[in-house]
C-alpha atoms as a PDB file:
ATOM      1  CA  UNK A   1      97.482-103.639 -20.276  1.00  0.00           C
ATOM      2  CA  UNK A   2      98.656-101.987 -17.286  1.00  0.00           C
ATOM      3  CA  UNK A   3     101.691-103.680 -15.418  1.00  0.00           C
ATOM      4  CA  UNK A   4     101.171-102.342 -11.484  1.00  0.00           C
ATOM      5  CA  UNK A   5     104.495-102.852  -8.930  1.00  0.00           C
ATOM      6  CA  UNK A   6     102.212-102.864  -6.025  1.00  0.00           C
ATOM      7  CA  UNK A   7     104.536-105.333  -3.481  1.00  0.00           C
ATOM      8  CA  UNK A   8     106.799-102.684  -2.012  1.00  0.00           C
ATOM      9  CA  UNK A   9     107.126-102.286   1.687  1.00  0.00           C
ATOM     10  CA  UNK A  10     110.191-100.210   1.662  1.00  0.00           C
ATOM     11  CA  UNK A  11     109.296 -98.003  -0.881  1.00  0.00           C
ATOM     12  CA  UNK A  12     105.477 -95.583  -1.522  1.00  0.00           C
ATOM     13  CA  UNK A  13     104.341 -93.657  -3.924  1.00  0.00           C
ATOM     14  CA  UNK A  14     102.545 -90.970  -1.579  1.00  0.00           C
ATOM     15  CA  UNK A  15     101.275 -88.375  -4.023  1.00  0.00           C
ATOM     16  CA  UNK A  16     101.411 -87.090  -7.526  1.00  0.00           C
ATOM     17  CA  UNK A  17     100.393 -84.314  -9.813  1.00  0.00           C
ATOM     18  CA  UNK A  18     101.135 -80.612 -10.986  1.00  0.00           C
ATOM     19  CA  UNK A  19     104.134 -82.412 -12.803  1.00  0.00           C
ATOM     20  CA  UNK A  20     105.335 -83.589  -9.540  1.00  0.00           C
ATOM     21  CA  UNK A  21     105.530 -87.052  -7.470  1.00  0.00           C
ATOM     22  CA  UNK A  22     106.030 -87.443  -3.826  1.00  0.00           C
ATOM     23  CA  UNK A  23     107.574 -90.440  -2.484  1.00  0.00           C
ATOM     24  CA  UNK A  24     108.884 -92.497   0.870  1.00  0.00           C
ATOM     25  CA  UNK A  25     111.854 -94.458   0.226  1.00  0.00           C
ATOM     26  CA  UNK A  26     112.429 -96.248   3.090  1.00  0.00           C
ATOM     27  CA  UNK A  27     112.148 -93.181   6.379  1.00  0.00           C
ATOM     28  CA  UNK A  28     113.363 -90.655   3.631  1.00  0.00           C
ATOM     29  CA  UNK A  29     110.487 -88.704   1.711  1.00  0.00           C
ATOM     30  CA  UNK A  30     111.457 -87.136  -1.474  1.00  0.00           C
ATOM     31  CA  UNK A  31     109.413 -84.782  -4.213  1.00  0.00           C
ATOM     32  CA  UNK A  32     110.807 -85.296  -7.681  1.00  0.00           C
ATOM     33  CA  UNK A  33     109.358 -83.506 -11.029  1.00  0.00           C
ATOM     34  CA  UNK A  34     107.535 -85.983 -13.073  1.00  0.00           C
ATOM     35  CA  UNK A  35     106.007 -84.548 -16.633  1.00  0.00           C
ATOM     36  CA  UNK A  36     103.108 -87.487 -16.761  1.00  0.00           C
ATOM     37  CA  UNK A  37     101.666 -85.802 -13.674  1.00  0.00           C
ATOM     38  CA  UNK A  38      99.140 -83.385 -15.000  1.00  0.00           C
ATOM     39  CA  UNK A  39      96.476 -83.868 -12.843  1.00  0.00           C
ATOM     40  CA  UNK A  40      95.943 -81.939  -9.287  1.00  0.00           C
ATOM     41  CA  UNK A  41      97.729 -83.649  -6.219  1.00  0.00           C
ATOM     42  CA  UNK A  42      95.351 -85.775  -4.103  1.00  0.00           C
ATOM     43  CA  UNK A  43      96.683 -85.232  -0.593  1.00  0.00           C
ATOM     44  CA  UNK A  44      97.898 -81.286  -0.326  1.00  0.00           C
ATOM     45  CA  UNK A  45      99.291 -81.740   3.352  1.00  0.00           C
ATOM     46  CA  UNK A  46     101.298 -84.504   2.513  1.00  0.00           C
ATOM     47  CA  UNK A  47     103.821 -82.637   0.571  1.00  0.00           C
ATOM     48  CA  UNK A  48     104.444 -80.855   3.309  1.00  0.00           C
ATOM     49  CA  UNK A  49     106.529 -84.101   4.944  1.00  0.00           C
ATOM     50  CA  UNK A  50     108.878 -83.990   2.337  1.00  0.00           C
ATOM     51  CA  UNK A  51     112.511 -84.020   2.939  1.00  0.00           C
ATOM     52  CA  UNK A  52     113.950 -82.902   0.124  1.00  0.00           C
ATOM     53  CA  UNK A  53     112.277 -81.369  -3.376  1.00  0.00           C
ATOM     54  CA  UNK A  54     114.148 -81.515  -6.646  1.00  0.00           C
ATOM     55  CA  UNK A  55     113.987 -78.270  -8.936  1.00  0.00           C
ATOM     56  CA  UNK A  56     114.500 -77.956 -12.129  1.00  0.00           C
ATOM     57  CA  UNK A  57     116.281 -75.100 -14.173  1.00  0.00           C
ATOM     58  CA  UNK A  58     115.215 -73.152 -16.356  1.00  0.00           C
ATOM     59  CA  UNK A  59     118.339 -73.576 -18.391  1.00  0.00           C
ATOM     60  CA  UNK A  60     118.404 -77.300 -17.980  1.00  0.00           C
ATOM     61  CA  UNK A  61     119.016 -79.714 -15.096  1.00  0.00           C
ATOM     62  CA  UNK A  62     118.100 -78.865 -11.607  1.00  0.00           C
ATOM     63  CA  UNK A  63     118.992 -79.107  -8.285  1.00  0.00           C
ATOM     64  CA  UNK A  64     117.877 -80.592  -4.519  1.00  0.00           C
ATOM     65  CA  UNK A  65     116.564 -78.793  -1.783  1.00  0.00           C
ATOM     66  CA  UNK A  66     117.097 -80.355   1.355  1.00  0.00           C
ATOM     67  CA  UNK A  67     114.120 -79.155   3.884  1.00  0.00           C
ATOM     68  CA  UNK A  68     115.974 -81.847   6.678  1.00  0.00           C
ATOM     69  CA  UNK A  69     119.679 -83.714   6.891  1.00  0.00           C
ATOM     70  CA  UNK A  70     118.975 -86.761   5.435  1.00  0.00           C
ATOM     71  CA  UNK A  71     121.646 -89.501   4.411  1.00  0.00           C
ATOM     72  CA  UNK A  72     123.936 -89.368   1.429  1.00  0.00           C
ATOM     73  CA  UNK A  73     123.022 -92.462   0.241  1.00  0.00           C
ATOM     74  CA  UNK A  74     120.446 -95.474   2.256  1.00  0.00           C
ATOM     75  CA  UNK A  75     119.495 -99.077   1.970  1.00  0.00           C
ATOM     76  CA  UNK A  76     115.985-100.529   0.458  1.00  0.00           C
ATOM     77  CA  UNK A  77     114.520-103.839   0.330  1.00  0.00           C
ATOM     78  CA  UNK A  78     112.381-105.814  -2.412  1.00  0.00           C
ATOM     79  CA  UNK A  79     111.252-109.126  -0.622  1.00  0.00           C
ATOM     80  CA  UNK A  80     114.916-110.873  -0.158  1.00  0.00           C
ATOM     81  CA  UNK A  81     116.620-108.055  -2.136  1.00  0.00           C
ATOM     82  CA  UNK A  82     118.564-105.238  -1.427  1.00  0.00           C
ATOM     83  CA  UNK A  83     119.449-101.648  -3.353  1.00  0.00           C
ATOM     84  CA  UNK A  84     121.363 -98.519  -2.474  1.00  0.00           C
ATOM     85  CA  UNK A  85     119.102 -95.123  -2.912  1.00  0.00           C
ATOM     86  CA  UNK A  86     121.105 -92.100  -3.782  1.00  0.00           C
ATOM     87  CA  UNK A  87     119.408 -89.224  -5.024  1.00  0.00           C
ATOM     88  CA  UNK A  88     121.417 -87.571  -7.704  1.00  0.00           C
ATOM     89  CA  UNK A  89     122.258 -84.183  -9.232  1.00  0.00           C
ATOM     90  CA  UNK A  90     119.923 -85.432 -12.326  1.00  0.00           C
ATOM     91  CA  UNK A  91     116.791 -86.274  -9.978  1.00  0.00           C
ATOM     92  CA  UNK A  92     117.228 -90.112  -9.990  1.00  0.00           C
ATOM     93  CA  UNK A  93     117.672 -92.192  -7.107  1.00  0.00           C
ATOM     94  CA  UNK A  94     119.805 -94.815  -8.750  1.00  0.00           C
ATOM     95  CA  UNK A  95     116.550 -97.326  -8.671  1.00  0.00           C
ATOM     96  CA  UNK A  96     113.222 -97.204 -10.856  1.00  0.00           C
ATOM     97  CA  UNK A  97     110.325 -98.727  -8.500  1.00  0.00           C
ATOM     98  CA  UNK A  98     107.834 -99.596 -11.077  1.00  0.00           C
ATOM     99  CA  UNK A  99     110.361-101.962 -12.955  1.00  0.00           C
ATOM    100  CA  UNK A 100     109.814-104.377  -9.646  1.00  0.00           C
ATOM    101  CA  UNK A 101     107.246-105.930 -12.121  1.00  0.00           C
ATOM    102  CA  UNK A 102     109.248-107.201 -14.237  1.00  0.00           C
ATOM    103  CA  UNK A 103     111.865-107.795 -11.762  1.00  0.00           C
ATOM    104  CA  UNK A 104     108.859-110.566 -10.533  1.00  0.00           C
ATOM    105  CA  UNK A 105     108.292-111.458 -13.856  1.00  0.00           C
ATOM    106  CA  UNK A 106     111.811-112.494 -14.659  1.00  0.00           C
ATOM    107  CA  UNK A 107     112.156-114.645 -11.339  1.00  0.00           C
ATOM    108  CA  UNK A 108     109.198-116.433 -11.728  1.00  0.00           C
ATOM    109  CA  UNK A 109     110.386-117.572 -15.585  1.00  0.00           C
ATOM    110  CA  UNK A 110     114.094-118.056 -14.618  1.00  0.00           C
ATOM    111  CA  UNK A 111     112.731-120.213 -11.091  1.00  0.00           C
ATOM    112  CA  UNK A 112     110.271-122.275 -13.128  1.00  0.00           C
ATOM    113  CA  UNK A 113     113.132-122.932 -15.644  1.00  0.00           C
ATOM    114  CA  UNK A 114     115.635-123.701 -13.140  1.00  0.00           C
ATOM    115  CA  UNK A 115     113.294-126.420 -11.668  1.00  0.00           C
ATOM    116  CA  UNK A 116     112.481-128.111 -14.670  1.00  0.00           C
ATOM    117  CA  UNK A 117     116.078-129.166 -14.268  1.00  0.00           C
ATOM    118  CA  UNK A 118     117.231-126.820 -17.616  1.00  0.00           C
ATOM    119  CA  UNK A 119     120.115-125.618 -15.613  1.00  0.00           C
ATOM    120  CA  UNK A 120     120.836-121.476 -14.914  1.00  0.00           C
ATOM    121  CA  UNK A 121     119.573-119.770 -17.848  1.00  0.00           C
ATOM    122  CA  UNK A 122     121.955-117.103 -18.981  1.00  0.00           C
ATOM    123  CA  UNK A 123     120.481-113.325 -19.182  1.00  0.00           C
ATOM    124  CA  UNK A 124     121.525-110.343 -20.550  1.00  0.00           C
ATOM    125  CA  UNK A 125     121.013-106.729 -19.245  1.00  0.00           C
ATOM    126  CA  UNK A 126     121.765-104.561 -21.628  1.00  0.00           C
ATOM    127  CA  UNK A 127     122.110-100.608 -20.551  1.00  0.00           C
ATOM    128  CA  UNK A 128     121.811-102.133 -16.724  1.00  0.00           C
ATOM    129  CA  UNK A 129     121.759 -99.001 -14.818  1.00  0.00           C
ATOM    130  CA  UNK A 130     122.449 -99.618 -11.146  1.00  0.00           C
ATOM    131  CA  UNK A 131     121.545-103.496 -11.680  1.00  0.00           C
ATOM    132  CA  UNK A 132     117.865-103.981  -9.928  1.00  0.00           C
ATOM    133  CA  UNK A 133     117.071-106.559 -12.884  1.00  0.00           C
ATOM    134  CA  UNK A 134     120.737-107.744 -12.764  1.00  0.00           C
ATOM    135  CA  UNK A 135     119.841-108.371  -8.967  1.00  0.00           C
ATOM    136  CA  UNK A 136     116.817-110.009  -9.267  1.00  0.00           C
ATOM    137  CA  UNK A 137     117.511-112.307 -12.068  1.00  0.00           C
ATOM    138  CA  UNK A 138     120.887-113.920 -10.355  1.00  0.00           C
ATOM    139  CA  UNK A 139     118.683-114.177  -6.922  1.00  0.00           C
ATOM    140  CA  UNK A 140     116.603-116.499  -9.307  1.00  0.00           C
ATOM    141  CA  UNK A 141     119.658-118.548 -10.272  1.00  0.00           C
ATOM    142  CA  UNK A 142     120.401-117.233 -13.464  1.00  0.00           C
ATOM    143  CA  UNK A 143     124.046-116.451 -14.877  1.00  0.00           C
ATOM    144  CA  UNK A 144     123.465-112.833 -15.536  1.00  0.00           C
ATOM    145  CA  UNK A 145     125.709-110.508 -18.043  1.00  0.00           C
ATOM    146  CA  UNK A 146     124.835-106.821 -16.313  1.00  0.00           C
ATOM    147  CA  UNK A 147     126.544-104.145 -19.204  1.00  0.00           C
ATOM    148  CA  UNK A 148     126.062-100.475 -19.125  1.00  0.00           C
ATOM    149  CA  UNK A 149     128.740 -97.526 -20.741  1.00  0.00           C
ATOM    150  CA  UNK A 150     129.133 -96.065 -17.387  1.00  0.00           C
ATOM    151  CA  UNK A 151     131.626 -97.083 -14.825  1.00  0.00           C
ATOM    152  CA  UNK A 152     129.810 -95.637 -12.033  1.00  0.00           C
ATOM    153  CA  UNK A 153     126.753 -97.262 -12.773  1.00  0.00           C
ATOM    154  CA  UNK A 154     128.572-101.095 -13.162  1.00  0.00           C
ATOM    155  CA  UNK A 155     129.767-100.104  -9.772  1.00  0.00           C
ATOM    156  CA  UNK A 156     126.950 -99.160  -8.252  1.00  0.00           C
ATOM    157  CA  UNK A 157     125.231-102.703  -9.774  1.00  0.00           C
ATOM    158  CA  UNK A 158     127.744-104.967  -8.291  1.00  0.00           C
ATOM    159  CA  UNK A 159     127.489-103.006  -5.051  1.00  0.00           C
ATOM    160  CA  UNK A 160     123.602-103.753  -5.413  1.00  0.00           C
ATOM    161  CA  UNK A 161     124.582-107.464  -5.692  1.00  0.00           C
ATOM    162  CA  UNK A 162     126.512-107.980  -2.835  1.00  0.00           C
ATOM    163  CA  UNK A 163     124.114-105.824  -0.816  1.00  0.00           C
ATOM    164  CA  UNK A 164     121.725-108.635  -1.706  1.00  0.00           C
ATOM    165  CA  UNK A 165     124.441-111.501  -0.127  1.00  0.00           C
ATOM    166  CA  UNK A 166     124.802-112.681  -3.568  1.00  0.00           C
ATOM    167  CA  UNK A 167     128.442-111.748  -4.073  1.00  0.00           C
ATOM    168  CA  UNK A 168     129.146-115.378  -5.155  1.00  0.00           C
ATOM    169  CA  UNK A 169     126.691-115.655  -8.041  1.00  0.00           C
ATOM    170  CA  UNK A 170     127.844-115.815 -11.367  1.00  0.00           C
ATOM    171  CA  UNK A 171     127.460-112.386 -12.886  1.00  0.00           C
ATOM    172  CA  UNK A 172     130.042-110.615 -15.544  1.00  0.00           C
ATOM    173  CA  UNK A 173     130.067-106.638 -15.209  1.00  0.00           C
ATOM    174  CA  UNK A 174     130.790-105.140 -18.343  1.00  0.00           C
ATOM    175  CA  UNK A 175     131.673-101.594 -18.926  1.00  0.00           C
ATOM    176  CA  UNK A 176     131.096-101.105 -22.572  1.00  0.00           C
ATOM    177  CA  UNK A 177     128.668 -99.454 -25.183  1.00  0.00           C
ATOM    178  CA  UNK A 178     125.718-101.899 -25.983  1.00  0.00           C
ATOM    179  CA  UNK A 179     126.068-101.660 -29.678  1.00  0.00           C
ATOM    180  CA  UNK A 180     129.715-103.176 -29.460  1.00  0.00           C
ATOM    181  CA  UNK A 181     129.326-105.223 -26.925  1.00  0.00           C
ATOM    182  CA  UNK A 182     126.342-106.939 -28.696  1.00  0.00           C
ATOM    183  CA  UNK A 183     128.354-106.879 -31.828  1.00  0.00           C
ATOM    184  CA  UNK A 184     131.009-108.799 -30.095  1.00  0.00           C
ATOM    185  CA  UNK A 185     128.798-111.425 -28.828  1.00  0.00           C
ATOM    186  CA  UNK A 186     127.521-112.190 -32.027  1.00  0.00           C
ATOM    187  CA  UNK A 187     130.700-112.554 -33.504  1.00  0.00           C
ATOM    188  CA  UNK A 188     131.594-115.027 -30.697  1.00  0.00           C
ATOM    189  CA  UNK A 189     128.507-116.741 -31.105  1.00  0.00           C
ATOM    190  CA  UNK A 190     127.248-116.183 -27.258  1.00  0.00           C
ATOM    191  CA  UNK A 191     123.769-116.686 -26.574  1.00  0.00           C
ATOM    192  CA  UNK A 192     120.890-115.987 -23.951  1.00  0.00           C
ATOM    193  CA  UNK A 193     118.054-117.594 -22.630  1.00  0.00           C
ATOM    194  CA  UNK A 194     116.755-113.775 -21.644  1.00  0.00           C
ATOM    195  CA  UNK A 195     117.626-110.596 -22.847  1.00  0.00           C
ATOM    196  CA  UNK A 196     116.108-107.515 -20.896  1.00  0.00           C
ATOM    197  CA  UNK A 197     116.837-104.101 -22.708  1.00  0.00           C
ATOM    198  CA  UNK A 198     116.213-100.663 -20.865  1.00  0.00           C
ATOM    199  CA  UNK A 199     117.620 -98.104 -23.639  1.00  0.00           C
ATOM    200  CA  UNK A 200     117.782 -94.516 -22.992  1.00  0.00           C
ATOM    201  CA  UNK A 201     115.525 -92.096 -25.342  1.00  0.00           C
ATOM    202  CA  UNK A 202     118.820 -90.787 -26.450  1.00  0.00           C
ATOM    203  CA  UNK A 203     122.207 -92.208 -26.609  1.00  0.00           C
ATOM    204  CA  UNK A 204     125.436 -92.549 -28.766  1.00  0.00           C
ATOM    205  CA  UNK A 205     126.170 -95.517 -31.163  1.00  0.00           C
ATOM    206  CA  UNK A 206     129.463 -97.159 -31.541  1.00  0.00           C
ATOM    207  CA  UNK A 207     131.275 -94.872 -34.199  1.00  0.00           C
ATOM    208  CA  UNK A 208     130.111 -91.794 -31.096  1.00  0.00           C
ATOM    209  CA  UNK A 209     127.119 -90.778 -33.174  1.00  0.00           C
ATOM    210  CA  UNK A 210     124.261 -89.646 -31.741  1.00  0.00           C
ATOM    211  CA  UNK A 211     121.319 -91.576 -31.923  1.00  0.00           C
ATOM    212  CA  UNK A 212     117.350 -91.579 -31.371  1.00  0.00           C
ATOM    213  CA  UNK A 213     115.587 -94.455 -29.613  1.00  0.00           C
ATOM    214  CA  UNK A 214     112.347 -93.751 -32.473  1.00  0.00           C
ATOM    215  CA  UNK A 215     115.046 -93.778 -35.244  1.00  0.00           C
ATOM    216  CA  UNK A 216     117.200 -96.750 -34.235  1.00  0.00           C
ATOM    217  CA  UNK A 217     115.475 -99.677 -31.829  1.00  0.00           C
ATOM    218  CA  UNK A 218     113.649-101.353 -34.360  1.00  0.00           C
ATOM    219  CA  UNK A 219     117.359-102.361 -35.746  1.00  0.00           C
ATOM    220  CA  UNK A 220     118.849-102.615 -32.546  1.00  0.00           C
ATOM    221  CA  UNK A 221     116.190-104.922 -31.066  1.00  0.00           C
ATOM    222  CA  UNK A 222     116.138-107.406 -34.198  1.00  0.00           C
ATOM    223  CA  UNK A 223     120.251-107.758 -34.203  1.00  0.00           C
ATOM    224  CA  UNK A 224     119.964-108.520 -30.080  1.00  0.00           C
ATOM    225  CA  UNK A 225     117.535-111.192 -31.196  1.00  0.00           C
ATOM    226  CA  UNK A 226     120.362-113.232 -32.882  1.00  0.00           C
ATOM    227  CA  UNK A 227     121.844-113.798 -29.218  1.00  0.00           C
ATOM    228  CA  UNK A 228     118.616-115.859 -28.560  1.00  0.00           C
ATOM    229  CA  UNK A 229     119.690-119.213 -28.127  1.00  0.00           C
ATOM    230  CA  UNK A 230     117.506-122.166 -29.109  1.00  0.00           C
ATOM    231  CA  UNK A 231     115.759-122.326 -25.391  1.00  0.00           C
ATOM    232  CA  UNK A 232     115.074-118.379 -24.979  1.00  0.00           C
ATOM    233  CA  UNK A 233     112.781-118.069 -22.321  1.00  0.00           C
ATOM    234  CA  UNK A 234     111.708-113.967 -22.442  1.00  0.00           C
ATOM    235  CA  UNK A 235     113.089-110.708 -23.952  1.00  0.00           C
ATOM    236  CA  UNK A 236     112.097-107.365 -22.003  1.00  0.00           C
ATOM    237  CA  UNK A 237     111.614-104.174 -24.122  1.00  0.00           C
ATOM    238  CA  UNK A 238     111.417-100.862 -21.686  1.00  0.00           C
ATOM    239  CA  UNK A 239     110.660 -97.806 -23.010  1.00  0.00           C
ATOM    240  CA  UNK A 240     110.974 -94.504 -20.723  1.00  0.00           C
ATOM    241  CA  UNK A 241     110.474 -92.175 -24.146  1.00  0.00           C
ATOM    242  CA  UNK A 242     107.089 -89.640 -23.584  1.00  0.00           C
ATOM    243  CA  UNK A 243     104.554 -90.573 -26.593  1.00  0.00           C
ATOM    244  CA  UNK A 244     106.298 -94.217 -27.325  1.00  0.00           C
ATOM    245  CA  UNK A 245     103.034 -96.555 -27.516  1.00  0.00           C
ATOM    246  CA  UNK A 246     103.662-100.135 -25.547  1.00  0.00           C
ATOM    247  CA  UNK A 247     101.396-100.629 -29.010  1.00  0.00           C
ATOM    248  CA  UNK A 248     105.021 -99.679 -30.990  1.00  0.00           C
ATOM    249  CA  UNK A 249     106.871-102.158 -28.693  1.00  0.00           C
ATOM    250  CA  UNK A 250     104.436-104.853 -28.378  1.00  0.00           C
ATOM    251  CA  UNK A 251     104.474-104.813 -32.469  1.00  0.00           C
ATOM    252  CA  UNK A 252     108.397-104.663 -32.855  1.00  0.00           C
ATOM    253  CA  UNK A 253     108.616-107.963 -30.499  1.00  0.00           C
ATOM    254  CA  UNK A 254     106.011-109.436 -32.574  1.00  0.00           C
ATOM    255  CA  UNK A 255     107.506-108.806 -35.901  1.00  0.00           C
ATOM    256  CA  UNK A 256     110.843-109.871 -34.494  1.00  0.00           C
ATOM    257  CA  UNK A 257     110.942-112.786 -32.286  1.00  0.00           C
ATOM    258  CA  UNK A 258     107.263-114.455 -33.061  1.00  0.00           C
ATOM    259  CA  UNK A 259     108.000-116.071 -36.412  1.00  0.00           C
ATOM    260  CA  UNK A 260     111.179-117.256 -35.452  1.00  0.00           C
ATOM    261  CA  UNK A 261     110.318-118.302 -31.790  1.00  0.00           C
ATOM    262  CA  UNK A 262     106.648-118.600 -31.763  1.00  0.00           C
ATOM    263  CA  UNK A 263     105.685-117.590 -28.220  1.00  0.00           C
ATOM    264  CA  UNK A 264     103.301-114.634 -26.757  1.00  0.00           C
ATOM    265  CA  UNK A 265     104.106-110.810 -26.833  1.00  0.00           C
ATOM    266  CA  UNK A 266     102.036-108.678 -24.021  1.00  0.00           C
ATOM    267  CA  UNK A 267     102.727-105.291 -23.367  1.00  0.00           C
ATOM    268  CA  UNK A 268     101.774-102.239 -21.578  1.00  0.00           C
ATOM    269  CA  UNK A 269     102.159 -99.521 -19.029  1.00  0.00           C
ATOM    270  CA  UNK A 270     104.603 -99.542 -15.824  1.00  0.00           C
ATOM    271  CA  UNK A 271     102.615 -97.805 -13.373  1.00  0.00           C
ATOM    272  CA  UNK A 272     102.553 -97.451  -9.619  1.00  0.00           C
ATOM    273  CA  UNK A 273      99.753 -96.467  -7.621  1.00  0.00           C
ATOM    274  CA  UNK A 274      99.382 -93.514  -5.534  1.00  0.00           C
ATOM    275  CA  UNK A 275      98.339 -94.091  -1.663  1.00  0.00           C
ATOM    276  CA  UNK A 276      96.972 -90.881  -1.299  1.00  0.00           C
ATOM    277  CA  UNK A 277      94.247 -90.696  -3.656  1.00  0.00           C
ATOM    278  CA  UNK A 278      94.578 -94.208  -5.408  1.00  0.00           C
ATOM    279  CA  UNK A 279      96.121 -92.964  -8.733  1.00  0.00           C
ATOM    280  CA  UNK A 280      98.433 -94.960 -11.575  1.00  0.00           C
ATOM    281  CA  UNK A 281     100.850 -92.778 -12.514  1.00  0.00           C
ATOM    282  CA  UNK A 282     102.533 -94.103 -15.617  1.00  0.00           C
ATOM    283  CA  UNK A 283     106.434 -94.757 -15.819  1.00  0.00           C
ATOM    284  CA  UNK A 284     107.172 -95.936 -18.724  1.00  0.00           C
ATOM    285  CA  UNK A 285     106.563 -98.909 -21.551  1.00  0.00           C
ATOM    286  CA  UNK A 286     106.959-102.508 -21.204  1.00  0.00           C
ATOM    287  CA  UNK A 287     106.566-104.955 -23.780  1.00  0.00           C
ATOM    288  CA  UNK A 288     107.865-108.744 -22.780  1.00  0.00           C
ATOM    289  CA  UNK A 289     108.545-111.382 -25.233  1.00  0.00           C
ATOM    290  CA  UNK A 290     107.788-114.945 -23.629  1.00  0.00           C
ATOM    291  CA  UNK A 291     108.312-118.467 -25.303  1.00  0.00           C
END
């Protein structure tokens, strides 16, 4: 299956290929390296718009090229939502476009819930980056737990928040490592109606070790299950690890939440489409969980 954010306004995927993408965010065009893109770009003259190219180094990392001043940091929308773009010295932007998806996705499950008269369902974003999902899912009228390890990033999510005129919503910003903080919760006896999980390919457990998303998720993913509550609605598996089938995660939700839960497990590609020639380029995994 192949999951297609295709409702931006504010945001285009121009081009794509010899391992790079071109893209418009908002006025500001920007050429990042992207390994997926193999192919030849569609649209030669395009790249010639851009504003500023990321390189990378031979010894690791990279840096930006600026071809014209552009801002230090600028404003997006989504529909009724808001998000800071800052391109940074690791090629990011602070926001990944093809997870609009299941930023749709979630609202249309937390919305249908809320009307039903089951009250605001509470949702966890575990490893919440800048907080697009965090944003999205209190815009919905959930009561949304956004927790990532990095200050800066917690930051940057309730900045995203407000941005969106939802400073008054009910969302806890957590600076902590996911593998204690989900620890913790258990112990409490906290649960969610959604969990939505966006681990990094490679990161560092509680006790500082390090650890490999292949070599540790299954374990992870089955211990965030026990913060389920009786009236889980979805859990979100992302996967942004090169060679990781949505097959493998599709299976792990399956095995884990299906006998317990019952429900349906779909999963598949992130992709966004190029306007230039019309191709998916592939960002990542998804495989949702959905009562």
């Amino acid at each position: 299956m192949v999951f297609i954010a295709d409702k931006w306004v504010d945001y285009e995927l121009i081009d794509s290929g010899d391992g790079m993408k071109l893209e418009r965010w908002g006025d500001v065009i920007l050429a990042r390296p992207d390994p997926q893109a193999i192919w030849k770009p569609q649209t030669k003259k395009a790249w010639d718009r851009a504003d500023a190219v990321y390189h990378r180094s031979k010894s690791g990392g990279g840096s930006w090229e600026y071809l014209r001043k552009i801002p230090e940091k600028w404003t997006i929308t989504y529909g009724d939502l808001k998000f800071y773009v800052e391109p940074t010295g690791f090629k990011h932007t602070g926001l990944f476009p093809e997870q609009a998806a299941n930023w749709d996705y979630c609202r249309e499950l937390i919305s249908a819930s809320v009307k039903a008269g089951n009250g605001a369902p509470r949702v966890l974003n575990l490893f919440g980056y800048t907080g697009a999902a965090t944003v999205a899912c209190a815009a919905a009228g959930a009561k949304v737990c956004h927790v990532d390890a990095a200050k800066g990033m917690v930051t940057r999510a309730r900045e995203n928040v407000e941005l969106s005129g939802l400073g008054s919503a009910e969302v806890r910003y957590i600076v902590d490592d996911a593998f204690k903080f989900v620890g913790r919760e258990l112990r409490r006896g906290n649960t969610y109606e959604g969990i939505i999980m966006d681990p990094p390919s490679y990161g560092r457990g509680p006790g500082g070790e390090v650890w490999k998303l292949e070599d540790n998720i299954y374990e992870f993913v089955e211990t965030c299950a026990g913060l389920l509550s009786d009236k889980a609605l979805f859990f979100i598996l992302n996967s942004y690890t090169t060679g990781f089938s949505p097959v493998v995660t599709e299976n792990m939700l399956s095995v884990i939440l299906k006998k317990r839960f019952g429900g349906n497990v779909v999963a598949g590609d992130l992709c966004l489409k190029g306007t230039g020639g019309g191709l998916l380029l592939p960002c990542g995994a998804t495989a949702r969980w959905e009562r």
